[in-house]
Protein backbone atom coordinates (compact mmCIF):
# COMPACT_ATOMS: atom_id res chain seq x y z
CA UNK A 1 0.00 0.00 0.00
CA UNK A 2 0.87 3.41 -0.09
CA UNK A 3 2.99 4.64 2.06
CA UNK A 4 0.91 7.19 2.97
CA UNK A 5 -2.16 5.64 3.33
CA UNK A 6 -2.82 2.33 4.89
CA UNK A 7 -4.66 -1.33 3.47
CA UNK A 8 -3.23 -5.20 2.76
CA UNK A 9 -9.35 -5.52 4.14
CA UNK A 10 -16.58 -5.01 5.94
CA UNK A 11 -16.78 -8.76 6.30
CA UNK A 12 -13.88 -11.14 5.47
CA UNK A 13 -13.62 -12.11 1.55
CA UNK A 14 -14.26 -15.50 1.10
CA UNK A 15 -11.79 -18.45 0.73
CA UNK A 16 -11.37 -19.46 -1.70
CA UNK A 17 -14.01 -21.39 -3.72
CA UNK A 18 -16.02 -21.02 -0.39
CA UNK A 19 -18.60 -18.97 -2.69
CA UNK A 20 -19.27 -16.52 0.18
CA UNK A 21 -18.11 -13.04 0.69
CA UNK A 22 -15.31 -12.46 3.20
CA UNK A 23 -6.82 -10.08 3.73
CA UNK A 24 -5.36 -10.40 3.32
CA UNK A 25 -3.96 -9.34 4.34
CA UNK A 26 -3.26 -5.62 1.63
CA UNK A 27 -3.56 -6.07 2.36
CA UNK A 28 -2.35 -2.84 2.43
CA UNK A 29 0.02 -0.21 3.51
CA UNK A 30 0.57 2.43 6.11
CA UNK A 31 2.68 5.33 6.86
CA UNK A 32 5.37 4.75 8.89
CA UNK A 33 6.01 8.31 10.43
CA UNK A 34 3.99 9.90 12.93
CA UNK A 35 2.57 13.72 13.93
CA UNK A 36 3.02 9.50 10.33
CA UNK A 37 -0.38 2.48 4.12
CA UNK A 38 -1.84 1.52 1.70
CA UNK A 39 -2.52 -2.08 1.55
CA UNK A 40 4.59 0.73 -1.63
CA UNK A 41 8.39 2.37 0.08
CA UNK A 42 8.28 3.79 3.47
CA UNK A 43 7.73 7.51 4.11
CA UNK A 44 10.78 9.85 3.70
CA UNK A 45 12.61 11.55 6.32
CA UNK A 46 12.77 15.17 6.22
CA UNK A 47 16.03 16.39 6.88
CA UNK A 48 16.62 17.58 10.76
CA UNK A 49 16.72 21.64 10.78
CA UNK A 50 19.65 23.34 10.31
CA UNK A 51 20.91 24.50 14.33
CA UNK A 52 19.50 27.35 15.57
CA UNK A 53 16.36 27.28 12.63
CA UNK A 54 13.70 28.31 14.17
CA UNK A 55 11.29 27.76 11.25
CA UNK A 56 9.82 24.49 9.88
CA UNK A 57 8.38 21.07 11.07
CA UNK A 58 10.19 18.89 13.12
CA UNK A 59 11.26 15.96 11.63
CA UNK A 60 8.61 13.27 11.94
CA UNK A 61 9.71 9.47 13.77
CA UNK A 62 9.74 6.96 11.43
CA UNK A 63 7.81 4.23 12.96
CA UNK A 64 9.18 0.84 12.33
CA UNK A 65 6.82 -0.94 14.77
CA UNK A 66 4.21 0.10 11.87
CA UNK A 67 6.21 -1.49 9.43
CA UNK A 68 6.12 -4.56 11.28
CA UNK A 69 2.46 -4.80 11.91
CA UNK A 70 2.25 -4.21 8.02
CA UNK A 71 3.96 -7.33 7.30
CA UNK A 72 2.44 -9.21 10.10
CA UNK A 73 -0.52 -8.57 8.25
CA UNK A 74 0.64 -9.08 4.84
CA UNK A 75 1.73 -12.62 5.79
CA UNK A 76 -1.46 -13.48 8.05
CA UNK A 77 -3.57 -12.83 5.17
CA UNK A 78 -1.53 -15.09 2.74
CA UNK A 79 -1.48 -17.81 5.50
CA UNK A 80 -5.82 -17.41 5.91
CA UNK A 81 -6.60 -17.64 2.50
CA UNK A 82 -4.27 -20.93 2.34
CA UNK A 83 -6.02 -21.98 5.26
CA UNK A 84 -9.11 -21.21 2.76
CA UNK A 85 -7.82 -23.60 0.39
CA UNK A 86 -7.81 -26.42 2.22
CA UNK A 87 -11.04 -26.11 4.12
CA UNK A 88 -12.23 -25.54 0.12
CA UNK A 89 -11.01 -28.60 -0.84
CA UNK A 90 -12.82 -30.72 1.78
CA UNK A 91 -15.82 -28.51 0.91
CA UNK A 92 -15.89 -27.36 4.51
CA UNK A 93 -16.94 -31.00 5.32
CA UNK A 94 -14.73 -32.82 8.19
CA UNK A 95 -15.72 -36.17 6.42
CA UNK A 96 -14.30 -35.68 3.57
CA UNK A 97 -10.98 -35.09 5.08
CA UNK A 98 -10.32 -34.77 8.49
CA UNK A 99 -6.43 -34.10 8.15
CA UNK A 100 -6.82 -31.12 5.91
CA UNK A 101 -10.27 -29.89 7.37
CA UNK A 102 -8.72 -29.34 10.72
CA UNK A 103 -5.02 -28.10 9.32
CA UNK A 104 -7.02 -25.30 7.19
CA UNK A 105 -9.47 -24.09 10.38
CA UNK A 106 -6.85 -24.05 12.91
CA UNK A 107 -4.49 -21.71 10.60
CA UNK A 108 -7.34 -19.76 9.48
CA UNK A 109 -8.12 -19.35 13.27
CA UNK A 110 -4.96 -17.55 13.46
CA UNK A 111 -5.50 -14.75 11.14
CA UNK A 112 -8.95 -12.69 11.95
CA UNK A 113 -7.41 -9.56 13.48
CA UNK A 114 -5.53 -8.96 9.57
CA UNK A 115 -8.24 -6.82 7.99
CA UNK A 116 -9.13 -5.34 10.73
CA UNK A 117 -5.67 -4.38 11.92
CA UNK A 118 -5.62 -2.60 8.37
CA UNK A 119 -8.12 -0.44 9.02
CA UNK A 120 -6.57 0.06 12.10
CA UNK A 121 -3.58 1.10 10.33
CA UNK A 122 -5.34 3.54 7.86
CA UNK A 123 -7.36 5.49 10.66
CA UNK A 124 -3.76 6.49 12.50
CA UNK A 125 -2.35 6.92 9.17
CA UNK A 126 -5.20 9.97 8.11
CA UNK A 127 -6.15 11.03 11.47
CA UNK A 128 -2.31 11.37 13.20
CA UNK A 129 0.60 9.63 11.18
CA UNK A 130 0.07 11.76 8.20
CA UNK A 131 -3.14 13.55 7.83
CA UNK A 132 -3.40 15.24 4.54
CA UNK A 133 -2.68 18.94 4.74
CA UNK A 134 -4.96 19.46 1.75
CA UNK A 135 -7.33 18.10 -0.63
CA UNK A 136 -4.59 17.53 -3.88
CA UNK A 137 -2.44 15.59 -1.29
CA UNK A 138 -5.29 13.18 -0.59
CA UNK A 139 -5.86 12.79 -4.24
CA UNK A 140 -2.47 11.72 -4.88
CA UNK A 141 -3.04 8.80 -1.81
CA UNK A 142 -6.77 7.95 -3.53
CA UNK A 143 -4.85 7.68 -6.99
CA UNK A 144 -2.24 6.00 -5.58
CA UNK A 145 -4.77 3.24 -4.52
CA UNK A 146 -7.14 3.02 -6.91
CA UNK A 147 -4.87 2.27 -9.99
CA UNK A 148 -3.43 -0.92 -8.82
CA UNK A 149 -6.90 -1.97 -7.93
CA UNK A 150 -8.42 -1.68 -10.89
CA UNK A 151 -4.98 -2.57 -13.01
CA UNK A 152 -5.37 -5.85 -10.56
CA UNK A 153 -8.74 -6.36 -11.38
CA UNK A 154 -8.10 -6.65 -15.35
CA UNK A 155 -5.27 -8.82 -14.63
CA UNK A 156 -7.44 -11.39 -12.60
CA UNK A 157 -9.95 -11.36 -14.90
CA UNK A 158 -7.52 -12.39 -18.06
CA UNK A 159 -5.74 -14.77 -15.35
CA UNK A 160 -9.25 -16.05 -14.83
CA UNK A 161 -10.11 -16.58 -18.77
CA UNK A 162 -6.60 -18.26 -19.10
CA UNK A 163 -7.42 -20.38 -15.98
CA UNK A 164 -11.07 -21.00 -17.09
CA UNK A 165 -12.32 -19.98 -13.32
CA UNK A 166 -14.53 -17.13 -14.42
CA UNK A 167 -17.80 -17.60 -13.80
CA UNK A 168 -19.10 -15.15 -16.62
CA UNK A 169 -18.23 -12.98 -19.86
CA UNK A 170 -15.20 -11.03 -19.03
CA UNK A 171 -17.25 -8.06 -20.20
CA UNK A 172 -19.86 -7.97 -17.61
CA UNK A 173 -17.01 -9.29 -15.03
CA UNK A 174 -15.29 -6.44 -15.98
CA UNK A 175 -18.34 -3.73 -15.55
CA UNK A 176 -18.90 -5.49 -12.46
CA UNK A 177 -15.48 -4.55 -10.29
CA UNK A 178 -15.84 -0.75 -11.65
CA UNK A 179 -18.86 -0.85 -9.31
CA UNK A 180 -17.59 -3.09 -6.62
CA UNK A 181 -17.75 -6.34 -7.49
CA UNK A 182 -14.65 -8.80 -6.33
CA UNK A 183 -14.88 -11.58 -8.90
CA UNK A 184 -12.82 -13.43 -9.46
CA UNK A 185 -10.19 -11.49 -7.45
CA UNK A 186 -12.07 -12.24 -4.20
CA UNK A 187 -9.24 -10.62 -2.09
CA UNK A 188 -10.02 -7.07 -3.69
CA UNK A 189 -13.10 -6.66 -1.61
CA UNK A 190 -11.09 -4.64 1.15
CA UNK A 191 -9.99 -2.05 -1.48
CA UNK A 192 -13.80 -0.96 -2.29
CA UNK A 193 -14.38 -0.10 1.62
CA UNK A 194 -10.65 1.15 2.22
CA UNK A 195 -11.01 4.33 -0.05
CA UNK A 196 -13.70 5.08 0.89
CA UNK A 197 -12.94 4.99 4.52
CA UNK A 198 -10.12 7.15 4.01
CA UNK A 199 -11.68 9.43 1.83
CA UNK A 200 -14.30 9.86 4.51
CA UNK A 201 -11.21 10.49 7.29
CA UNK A 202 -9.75 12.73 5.33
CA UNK A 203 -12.91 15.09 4.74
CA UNK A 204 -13.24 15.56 8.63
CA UNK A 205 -9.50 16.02 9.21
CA UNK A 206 -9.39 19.16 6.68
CA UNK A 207 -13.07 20.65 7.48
CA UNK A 208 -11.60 20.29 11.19
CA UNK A 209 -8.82 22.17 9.82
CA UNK A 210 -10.23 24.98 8.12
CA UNK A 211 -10.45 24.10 4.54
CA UNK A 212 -13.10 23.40 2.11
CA UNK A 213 -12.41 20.05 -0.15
CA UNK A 214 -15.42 20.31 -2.22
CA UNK A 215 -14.30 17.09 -4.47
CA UNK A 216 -13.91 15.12 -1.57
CA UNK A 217 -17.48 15.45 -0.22
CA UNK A 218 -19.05 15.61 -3.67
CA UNK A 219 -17.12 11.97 -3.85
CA UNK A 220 -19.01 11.16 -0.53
CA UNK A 221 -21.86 12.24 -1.84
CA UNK A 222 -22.02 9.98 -4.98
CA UNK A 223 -21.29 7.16 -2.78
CA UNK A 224 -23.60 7.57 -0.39
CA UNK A 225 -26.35 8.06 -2.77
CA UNK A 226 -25.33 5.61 -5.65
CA UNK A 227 -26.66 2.68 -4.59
CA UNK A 228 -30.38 3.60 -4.38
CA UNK A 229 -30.20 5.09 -7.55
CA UNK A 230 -29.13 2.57 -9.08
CA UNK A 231 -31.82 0.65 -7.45
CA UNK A 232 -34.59 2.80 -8.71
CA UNK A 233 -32.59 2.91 -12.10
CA UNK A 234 -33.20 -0.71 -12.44
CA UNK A 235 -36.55 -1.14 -11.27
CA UNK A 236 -37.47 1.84 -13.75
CA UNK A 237 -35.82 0.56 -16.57
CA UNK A 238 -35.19 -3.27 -16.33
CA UNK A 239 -31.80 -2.98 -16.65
CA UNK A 240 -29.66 -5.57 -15.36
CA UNK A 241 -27.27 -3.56 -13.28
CA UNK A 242 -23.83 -4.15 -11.65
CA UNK A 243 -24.48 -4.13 -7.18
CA UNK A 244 -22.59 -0.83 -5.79
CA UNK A 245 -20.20 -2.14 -3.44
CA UNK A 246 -18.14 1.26 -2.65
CA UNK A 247 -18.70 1.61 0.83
CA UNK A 248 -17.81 1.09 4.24
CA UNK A 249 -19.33 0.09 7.56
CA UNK A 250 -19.64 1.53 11.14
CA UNK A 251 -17.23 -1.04 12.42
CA UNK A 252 -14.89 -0.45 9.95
CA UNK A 253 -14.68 3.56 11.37
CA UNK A 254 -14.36 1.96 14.98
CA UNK A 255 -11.48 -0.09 14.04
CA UNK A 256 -9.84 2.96 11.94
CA UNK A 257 -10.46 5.44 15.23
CA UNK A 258 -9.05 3.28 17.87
CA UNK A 259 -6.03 1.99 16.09
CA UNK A 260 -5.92 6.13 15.51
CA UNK A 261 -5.79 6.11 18.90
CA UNK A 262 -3.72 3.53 20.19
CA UNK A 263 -1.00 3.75 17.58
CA UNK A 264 -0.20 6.91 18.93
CA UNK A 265 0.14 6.18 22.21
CA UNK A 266 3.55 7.51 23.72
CA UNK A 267 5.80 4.93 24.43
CA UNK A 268 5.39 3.56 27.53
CA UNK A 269 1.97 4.19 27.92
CA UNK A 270 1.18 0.57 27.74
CA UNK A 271 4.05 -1.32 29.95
CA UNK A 272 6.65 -2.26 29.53
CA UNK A 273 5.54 -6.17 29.97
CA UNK A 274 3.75 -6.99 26.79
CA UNK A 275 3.55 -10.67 26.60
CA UNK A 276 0.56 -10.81 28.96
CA UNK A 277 -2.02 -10.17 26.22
CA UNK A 278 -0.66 -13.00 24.28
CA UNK A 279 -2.63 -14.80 26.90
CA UNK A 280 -6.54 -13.65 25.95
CA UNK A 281 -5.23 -13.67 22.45
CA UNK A 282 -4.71 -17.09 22.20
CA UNK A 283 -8.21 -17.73 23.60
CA UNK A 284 -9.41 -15.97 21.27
CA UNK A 285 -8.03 -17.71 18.55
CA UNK A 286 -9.20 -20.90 20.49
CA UNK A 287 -12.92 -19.24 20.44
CA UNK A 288 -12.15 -18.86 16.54
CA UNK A 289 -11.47 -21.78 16.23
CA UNK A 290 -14.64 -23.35 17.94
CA UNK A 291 -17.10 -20.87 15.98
CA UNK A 292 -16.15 -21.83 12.73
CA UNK A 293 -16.70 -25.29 13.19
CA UNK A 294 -19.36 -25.36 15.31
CA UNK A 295 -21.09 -21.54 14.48
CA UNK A 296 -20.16 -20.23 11.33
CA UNK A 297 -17.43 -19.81 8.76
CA UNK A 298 -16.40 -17.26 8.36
CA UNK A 299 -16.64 -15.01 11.49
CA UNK A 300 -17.58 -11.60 11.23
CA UNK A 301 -14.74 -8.85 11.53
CA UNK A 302 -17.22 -6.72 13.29
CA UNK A 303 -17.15 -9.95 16.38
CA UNK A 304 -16.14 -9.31 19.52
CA UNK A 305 -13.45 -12.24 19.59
CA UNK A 306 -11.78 -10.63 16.59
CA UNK A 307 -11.72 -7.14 18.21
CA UNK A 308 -10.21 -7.84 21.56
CA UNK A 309 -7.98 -10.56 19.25
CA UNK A 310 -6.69 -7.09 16.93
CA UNK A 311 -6.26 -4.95 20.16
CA UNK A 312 -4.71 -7.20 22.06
CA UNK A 313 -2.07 -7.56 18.90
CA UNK A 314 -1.88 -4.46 18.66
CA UNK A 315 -0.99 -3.11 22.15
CA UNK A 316 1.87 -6.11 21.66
CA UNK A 317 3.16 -4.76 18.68
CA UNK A 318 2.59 -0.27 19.10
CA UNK A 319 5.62 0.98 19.75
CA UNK A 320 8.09 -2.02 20.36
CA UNK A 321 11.54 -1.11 19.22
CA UNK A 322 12.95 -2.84 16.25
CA UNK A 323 16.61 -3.72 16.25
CA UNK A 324 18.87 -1.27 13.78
CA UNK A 325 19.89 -4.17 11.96
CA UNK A 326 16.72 -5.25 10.77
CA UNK A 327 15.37 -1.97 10.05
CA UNK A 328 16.32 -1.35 5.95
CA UNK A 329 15.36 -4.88 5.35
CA UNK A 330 11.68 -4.26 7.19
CA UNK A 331 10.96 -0.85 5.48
CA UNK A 332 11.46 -2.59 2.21
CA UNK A 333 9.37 -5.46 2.66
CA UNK A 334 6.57 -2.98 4.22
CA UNK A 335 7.10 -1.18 1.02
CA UNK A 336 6.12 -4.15 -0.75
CA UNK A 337 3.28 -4.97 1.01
CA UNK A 338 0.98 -3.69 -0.82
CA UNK A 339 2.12 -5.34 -4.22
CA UNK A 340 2.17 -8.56 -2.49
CA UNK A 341 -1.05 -8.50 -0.94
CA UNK A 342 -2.10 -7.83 -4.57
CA UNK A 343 -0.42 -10.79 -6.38
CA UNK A 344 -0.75 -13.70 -3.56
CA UNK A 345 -3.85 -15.07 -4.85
CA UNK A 346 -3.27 -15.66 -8.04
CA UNK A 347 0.35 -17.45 -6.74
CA UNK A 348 -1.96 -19.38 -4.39
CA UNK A 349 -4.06 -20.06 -7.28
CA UNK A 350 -0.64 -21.23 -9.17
CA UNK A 351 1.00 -23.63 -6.49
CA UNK A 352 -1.23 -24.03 -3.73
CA UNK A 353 -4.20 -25.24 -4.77
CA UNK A 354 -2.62 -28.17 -7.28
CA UNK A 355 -0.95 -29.43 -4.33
CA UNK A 356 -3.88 -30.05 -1.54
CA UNK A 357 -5.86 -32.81 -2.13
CA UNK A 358 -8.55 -33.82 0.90
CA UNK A 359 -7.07 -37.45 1.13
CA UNK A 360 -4.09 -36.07 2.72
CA UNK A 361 -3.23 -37.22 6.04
CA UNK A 362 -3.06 -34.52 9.60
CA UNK A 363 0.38 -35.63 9.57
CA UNK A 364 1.39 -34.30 5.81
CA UNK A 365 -1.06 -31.54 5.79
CA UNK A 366 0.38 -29.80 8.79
CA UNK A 367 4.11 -29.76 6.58
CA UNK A 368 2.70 -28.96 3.63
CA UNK A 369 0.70 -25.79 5.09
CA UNK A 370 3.95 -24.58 6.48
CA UNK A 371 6.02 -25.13 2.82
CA UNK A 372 3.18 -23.62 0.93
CA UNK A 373 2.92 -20.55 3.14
CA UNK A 374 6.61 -19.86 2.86
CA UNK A 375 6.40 -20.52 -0.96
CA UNK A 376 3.67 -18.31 -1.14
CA UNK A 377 5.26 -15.30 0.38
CA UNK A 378 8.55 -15.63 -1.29
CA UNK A 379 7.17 -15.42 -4.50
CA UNK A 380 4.83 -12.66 -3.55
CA UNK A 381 7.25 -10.51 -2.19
CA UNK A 382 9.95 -11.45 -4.60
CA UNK A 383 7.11 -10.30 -7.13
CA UNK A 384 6.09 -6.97 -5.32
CA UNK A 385 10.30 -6.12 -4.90
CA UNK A 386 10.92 -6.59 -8.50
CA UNK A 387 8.72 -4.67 -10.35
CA UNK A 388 9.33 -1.79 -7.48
CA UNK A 389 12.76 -2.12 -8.92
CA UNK A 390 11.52 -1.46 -12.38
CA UNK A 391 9.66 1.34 -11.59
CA UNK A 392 6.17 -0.01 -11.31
CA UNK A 393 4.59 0.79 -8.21
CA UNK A 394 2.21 3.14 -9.33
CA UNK A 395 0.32 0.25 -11.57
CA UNK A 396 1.18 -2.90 -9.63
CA UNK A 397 1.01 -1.50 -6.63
């Protein structure tokens, strides 16, 4: 994601060939500076002031712990929609493999707080990281995101005519995800209730400061009233007419204003003992677990157990010093989140979902998660790294 803005996720895209609508884990990138993604490079630095300036900004902290929750992310979404692959392949049915059923729900268990954290993510990115100072800044970030999505979306949908996994004419498929729809790149969802979100942010952070970004509301507008329209347009005219899916929901905003919040929390302000919330985080992975076997799959992002699951992540992860060492290496990869987030389905599509089969045994399933995963992500990321190198970040994201 941009930089910038934040992704790597409304409810969780579905697995795949689970049929229903459910991120990765954009995915989606974040700023890494605060007071400061979306999800491509981190943030620059601005030069320290010259001694005894007295004019200009201070130079902003670049925030490596938000690099790290970026690629947390990143991965966590790869690893749930593998997890989606196998569950998939048993056709959510323990019978029909009990070995892979139980590998793929326990893993995807492990992921919920992803999208969420995203959101997360974007609302300290807008609101305190690096709130947009006017409205032609916040058009670059929108542009920024919106070209790789809908560069994406062509590229699934000729992946999906090569693959023969479309389930319609390319044409209307194509109509469909310049209103909202996610086929077949089932991962885009997140992207259609991101912008928005932090087009929405952004409008309040520069009314609150005194300016008047007419395009931004007139955007809010238009999305805000489209989909009745379209509604009464079809009723009046029979059309048969793409579902507007540009939008975002109330706990979406929650998620963006307390990770707002939290993020920028001074250090300290948690503890300095952290590991204690790994404790109700791992029961509520555990109660994850249990209701999508025995409730529903897949849980809601608005539930309660994935809430206190992102928080309790997230007060883990705020403000936790990274060692020096690691630090160029991390930027990058956060860089590349975005791209990768954008390419790991169709490389799950590619090598994962030849190799699972649901006569496979608990004890090769488990292995072959854990290669697959690591496969996936190394490609991905090898992917998203390249073609930053040749200069194509802007398109590929």
């Amino acid at each position: 994601m941009s930089n910038e803005t934040a992704v790597q996720l409304p409810e969780r895209g579905p697995a795949p060939g689970s049929g229903s609508s459910v991120p990765p884990q954009s995915p989606v990138d974040a700023p890494t500076a605060s007071p400061p993604p979306t999800a491509g490079a981190a943030p620059s630095v601005p030069a320290p002031r010259a001694a005894g300036s007295a004019s200009g900004p201070p130079p902003r902290e670049h925030r490596h712990d938000i690099d790290l929750m970026r690629l947390i992310c990143s991965v966590s979404v790869m690893l749930g929609h593998i997890g989606g692959v196998f569950i998939a392949a048993v056709e959510r049915e323990e019978a029909n493999g009990p070995g892979v059923y139980w590998t793929g729900h326990i893993v995807e268990a492990l992921n919920p707080f992803a999208v969420p954290m995203y959101f997360a993510i974007a609302g300290w990115a807008v609101l305190v990281g690096a709130p947009p100072s006017d409205s032609r800044r916040m058009w670059r970030r929108i542009v920024r995101n919106t070209v790789p999505l809908f560069v994406w979306s062509a590229l699934y949908l000729a992946w999906g005519r090569l693959w023969g996994t479309n389930d319609g004419p390319v044409s209307r498929l194509a109509l469909d995800a310049v209103f909202g729809s996610v086929r077949p790149a089932y991962h885009l969802w997140f992207m259609y209730a991101y912008i928005p979100l932090v087009v929405a942010l952004a409008f309040v952070v520069l009314v609150r400061a005194g300016k008047r970004p007419w395009g931004l509301g007139a955007v809010l507008l238009v999305l805000a009233a489209a989909p009745s329209l379209m509604g009464d347009l079809e009723r009046w005219t029979g059309w048969d007419l793409p579902r507007f899916g540009w939008g975002f929901g109330v706990y979406q905003v929650m998620y963006a204003v307390a990770g707002a919040f939290l993020f920028a929390l001074p250090a300290g302000a948690l503890g300095r003992r952290r590991w204690p919330w790994a404790v109700p985080m791992a029961l509520t992975m555990a109660g994850v677990l249990w209701y999508h076997t025995q409730v529903h799959y897949v849980i809601p992002n608005a539930h309660v157990l994935v809430a206190v699951m992102t928080g309790c992540l997230l007060v883990m992860v705020t403000r936790v010093r990274v060692p020096e060492r690691w630090r160029p290496l991390l930027s990058r990869l956060a860089g590349a989140s975005l791209g990768a987030y954008m390419v790991h389905v169709m490389v799950i599509s590619a090598i994962v979902e030849p190799m699972v089969s649901p006569d496979l045994s608990g004890a090769v399933a488990g292995p072959l998660f854990v290669v697959l995963l690591a496969a996936t992500v190394v490609v991905s990321f090898g992917a998203s790294l390249l073609w930053g190198r040749l200069g194509l970040r802007t398109y590929l994201g």
